[in-house]
C-alpha atoms as a PDB file:
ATOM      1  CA  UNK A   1      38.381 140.363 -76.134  1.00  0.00           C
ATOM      2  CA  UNK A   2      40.641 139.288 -78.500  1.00  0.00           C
ATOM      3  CA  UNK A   3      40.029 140.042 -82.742  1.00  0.00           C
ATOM      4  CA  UNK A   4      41.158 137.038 -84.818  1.00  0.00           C
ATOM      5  CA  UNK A   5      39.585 138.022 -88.435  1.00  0.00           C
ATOM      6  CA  UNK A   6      35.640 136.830 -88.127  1.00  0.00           C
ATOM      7  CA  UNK A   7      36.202 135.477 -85.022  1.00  0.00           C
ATOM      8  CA  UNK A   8      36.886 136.757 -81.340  1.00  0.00           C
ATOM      9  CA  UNK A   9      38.465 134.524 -78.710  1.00  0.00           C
ATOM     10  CA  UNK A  10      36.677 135.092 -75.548  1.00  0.00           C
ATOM     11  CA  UNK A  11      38.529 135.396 -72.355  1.00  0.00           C
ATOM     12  CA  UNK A  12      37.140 134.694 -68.825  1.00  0.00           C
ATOM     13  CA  UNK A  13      35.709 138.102 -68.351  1.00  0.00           C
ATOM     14  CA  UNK A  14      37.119 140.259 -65.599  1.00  0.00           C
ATOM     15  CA  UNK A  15      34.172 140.248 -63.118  1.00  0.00           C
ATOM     16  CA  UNK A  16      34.353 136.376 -63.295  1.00  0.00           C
ATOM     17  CA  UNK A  17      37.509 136.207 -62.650  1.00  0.00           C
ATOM     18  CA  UNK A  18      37.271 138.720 -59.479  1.00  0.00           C
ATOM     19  CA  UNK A  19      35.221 135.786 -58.469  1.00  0.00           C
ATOM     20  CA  UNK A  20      37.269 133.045 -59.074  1.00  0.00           C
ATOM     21  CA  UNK A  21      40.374 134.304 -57.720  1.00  0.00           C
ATOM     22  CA  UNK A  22      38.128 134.709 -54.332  1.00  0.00           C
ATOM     23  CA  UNK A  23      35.868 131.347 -54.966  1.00  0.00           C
ATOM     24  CA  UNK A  24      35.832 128.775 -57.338  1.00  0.00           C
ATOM     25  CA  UNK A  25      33.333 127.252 -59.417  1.00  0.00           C
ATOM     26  CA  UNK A  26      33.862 124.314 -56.803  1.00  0.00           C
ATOM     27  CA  UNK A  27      33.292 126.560 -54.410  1.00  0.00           C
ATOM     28  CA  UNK A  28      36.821 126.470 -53.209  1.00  0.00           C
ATOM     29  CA  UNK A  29      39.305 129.375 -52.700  1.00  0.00           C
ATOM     30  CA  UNK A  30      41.712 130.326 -54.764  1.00  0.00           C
ATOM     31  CA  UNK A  31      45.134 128.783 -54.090  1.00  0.00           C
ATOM     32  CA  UNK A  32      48.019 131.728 -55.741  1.00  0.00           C
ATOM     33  CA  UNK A  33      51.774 130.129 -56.806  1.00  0.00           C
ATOM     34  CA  UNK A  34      54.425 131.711 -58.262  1.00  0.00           C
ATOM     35  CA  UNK A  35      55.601 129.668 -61.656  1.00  0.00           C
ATOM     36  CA  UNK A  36      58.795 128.995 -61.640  1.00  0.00           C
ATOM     37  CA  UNK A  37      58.410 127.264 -64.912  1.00  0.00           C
ATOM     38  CA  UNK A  38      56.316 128.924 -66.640  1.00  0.00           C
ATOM     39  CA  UNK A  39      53.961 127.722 -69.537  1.00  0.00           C
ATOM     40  CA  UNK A  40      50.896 127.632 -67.858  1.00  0.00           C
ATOM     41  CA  UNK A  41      48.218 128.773 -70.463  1.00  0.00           C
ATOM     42  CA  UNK A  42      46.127 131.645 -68.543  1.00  0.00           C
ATOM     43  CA  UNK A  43      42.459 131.967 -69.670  1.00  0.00           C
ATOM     44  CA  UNK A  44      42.469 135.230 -68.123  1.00  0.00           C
ATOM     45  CA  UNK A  45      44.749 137.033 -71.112  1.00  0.00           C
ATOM     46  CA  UNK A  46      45.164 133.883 -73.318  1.00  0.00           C
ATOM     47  CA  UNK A  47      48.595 133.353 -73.101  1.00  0.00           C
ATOM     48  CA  UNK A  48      51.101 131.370 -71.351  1.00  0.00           C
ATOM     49  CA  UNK A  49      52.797 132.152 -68.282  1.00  0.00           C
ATOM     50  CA  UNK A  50      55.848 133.534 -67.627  1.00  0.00           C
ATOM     51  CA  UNK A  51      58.434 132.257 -65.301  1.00  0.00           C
ATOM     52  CA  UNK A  52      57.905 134.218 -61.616  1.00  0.00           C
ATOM     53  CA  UNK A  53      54.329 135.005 -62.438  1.00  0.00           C
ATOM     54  CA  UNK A  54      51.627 134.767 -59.806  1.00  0.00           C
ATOM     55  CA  UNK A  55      49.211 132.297 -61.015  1.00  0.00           C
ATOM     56  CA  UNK A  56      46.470 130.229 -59.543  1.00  0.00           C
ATOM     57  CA  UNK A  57      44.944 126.768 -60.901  1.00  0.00           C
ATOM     58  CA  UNK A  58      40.884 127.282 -60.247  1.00  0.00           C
ATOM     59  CA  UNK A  59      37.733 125.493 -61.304  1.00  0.00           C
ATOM     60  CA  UNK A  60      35.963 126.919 -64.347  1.00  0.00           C
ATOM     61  CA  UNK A  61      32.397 126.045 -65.475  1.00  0.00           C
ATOM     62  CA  UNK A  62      32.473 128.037 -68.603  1.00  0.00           C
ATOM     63  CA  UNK A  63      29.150 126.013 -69.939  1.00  0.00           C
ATOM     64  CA  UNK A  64      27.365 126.758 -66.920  1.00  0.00           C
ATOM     65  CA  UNK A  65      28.336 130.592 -66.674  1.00  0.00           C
ATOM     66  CA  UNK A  66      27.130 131.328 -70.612  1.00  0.00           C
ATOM     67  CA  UNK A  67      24.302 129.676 -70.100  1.00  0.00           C
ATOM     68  CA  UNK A  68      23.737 131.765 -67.122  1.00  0.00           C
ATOM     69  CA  UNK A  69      23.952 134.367 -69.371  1.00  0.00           C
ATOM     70  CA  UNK A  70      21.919 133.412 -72.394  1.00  0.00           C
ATOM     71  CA  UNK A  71      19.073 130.923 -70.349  1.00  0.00           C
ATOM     72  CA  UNK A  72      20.063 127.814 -72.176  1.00  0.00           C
ATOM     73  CA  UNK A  73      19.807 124.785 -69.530  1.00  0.00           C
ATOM     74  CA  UNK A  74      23.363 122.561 -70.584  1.00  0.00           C
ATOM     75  CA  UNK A  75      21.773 120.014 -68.197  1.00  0.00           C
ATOM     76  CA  UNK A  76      24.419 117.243 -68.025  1.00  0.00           C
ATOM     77  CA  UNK A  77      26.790 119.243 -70.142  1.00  0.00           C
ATOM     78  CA  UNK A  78      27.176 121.208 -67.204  1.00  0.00           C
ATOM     79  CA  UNK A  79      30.841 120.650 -66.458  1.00  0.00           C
ATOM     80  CA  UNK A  80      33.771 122.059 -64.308  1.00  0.00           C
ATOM     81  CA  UNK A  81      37.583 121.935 -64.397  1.00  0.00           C
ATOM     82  CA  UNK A  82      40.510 123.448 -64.198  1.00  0.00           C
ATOM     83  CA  UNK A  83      42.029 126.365 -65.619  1.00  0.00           C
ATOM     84  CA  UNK A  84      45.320 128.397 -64.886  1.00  0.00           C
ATOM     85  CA  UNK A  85      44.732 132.037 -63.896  1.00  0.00           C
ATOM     86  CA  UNK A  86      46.415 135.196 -63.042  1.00  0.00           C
ATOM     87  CA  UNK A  87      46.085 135.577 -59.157  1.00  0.00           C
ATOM     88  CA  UNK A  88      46.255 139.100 -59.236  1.00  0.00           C
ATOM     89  CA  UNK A  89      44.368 141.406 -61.990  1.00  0.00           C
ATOM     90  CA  UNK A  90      45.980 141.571 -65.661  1.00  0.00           C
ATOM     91  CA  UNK A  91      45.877 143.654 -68.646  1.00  0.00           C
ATOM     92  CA  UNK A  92      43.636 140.599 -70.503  1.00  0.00           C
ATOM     93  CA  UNK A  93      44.467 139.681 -74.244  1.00  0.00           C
ATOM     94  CA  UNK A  94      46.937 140.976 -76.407  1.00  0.00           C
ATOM     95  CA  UNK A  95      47.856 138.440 -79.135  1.00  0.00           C
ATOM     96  CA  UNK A  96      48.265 138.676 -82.689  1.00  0.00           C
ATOM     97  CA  UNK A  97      46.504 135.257 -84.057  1.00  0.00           C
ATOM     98  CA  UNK A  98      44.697 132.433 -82.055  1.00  0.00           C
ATOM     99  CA  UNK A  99      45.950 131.510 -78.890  1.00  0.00           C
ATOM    100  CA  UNK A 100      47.559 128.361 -77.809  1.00  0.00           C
ATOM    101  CA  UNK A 101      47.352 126.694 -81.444  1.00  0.00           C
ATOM    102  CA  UNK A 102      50.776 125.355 -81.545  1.00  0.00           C
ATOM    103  CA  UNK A 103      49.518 121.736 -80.067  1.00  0.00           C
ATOM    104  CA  UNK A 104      45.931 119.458 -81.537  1.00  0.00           C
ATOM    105  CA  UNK A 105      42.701 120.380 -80.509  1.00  0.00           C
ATOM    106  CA  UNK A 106      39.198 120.330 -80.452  1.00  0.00           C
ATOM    107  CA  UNK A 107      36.705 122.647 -81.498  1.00  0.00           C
ATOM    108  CA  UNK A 108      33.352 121.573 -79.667  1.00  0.00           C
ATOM    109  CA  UNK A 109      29.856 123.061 -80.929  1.00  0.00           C
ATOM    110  CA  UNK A 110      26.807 123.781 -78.395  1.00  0.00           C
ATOM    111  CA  UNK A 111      23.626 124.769 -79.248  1.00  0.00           C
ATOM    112  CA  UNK A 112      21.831 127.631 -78.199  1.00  0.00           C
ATOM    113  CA  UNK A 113      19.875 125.741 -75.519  1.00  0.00           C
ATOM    114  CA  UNK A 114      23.215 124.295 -74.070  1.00  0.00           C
ATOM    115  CA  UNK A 115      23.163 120.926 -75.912  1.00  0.00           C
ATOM    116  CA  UNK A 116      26.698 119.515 -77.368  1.00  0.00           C
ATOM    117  CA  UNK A 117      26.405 119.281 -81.006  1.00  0.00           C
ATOM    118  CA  UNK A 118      29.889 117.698 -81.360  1.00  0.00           C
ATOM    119  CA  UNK A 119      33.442 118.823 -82.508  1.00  0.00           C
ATOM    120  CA  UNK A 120      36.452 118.415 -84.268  1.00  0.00           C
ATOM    121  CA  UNK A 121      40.142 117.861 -84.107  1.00  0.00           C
ATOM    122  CA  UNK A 122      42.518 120.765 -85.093  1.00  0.00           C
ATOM    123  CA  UNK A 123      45.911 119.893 -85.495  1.00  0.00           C
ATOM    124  CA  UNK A 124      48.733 121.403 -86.586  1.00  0.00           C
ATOM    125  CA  UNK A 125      48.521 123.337 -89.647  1.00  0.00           C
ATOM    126  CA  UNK A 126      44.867 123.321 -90.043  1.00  0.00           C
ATOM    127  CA  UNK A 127      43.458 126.600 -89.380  1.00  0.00           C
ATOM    128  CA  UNK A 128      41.786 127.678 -87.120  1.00  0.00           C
ATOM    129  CA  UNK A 129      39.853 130.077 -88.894  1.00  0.00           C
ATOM    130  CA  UNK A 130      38.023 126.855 -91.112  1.00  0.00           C
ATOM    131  CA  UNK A 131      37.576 125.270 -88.124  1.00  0.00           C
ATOM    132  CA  UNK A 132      35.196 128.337 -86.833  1.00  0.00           C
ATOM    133  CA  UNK A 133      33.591 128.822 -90.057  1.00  0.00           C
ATOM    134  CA  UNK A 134      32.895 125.204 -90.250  1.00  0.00           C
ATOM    135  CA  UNK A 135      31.133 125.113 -86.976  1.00  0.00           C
ATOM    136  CA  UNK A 136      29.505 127.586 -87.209  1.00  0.00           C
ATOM    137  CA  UNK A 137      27.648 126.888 -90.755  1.00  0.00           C
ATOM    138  CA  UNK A 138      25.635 124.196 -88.762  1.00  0.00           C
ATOM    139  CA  UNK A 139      22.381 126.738 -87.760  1.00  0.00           C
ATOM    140  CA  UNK A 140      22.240 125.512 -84.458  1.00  0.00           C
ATOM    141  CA  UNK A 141      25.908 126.023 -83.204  1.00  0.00           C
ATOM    142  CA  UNK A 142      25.764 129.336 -80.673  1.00  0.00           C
ATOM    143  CA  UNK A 143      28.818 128.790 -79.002  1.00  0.00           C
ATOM    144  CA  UNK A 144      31.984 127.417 -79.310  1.00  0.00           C
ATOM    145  CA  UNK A 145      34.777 125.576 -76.911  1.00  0.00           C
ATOM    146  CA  UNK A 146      38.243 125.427 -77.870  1.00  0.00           C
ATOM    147  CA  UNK A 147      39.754 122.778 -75.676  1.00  0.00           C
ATOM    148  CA  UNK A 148      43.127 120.591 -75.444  1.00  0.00           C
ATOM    149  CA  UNK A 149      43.105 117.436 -76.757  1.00  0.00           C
ATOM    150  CA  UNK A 150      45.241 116.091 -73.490  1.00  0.00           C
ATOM    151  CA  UNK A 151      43.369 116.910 -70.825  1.00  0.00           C
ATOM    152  CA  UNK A 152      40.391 118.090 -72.209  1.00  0.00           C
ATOM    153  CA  UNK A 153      40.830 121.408 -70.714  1.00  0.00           C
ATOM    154  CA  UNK A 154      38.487 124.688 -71.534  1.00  0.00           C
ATOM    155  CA  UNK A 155      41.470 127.077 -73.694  1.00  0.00           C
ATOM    156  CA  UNK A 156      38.352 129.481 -74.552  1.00  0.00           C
ATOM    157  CA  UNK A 157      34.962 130.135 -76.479  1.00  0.00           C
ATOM    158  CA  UNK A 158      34.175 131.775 -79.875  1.00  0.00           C
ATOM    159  CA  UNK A 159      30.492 133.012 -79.887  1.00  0.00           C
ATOM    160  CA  UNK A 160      28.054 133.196 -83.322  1.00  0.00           C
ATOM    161  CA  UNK A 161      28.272 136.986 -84.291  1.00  0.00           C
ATOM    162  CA  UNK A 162      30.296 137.663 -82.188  1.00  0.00           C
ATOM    163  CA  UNK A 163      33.431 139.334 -85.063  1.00  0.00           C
END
């Protein structure tokens, strides 16, 4: 995990991830690439690739795997898509400042029993750090989604007390 002041950016933690680079929330295996590109942003150490890295494009169902976790039932909020991965093991997060803020997003609440309790647009300069502290002064937000406006992608989660 990741420190940004009061709040911690949660990476896909490392014994999902051994999963997901063999099977897939879909319950397909794990296709590697090399980028040629690069600019891929990686869940697995929140950052974006690198030209010649290994990656691999799985399906995530980050909902579904903290409520596994915490016994909340997201019922219909149970989603999966994709997400950009290292195929081989990395070092995880190393950033200074939230990750992959440079483009609008959305900040999306759930509630403890795995209810969405809605969200918000960040763009460019708000910060990132109201955004958290705003969701989290409603009582019933436990977790939070950061995802791209585009696509709708999962970027990562920010948990209540979690500093």
């Amino acid at each position: 995990m990741t420190k940004y002041t009061a709040y911690t950016a949660r990476p896909i933690e490392p014994a999902v991830l051994k999963h997901l680079r063999d099977l897939d929330d879909a319950g397909r295996p794990a296709a590697s690439i090399t980028d040629e590109e690069g600019g891929a942003p990686l869940r697995c150490c929140l950052r974006r690739s690198e030209p010649g890295e290994r990656i691999a494009l799985v399906s995530y169902a980050p909902l579904r795997r903290w409520a596994a976790e915490t016994g909340a039932d997201p019922g219909a909020y149970d989603e999966r898509g994709p997400v950009f991965i290292h195929a081989d093991d990395c070092a995880g997060p190393d950033l200074d400042g939230h990750p992959f803020t440079g483009a609008h997003r959305v900040v999306r609440r759930y509630s403890a029993d795995g209810r969405i309790l809605g969200g918000r647009l960040v763009q460019p300069p708000d910060s990132f750090d109201e955004a958290f502290a705003s969701a989290f002064t409603d009582p019933e937000a436990a977790v939070v989604h950061v995802r791209a406006v585009e696509y709708g992608c999962f970027l990562y989660e920010v948990r209540r007390g979690r500093a």
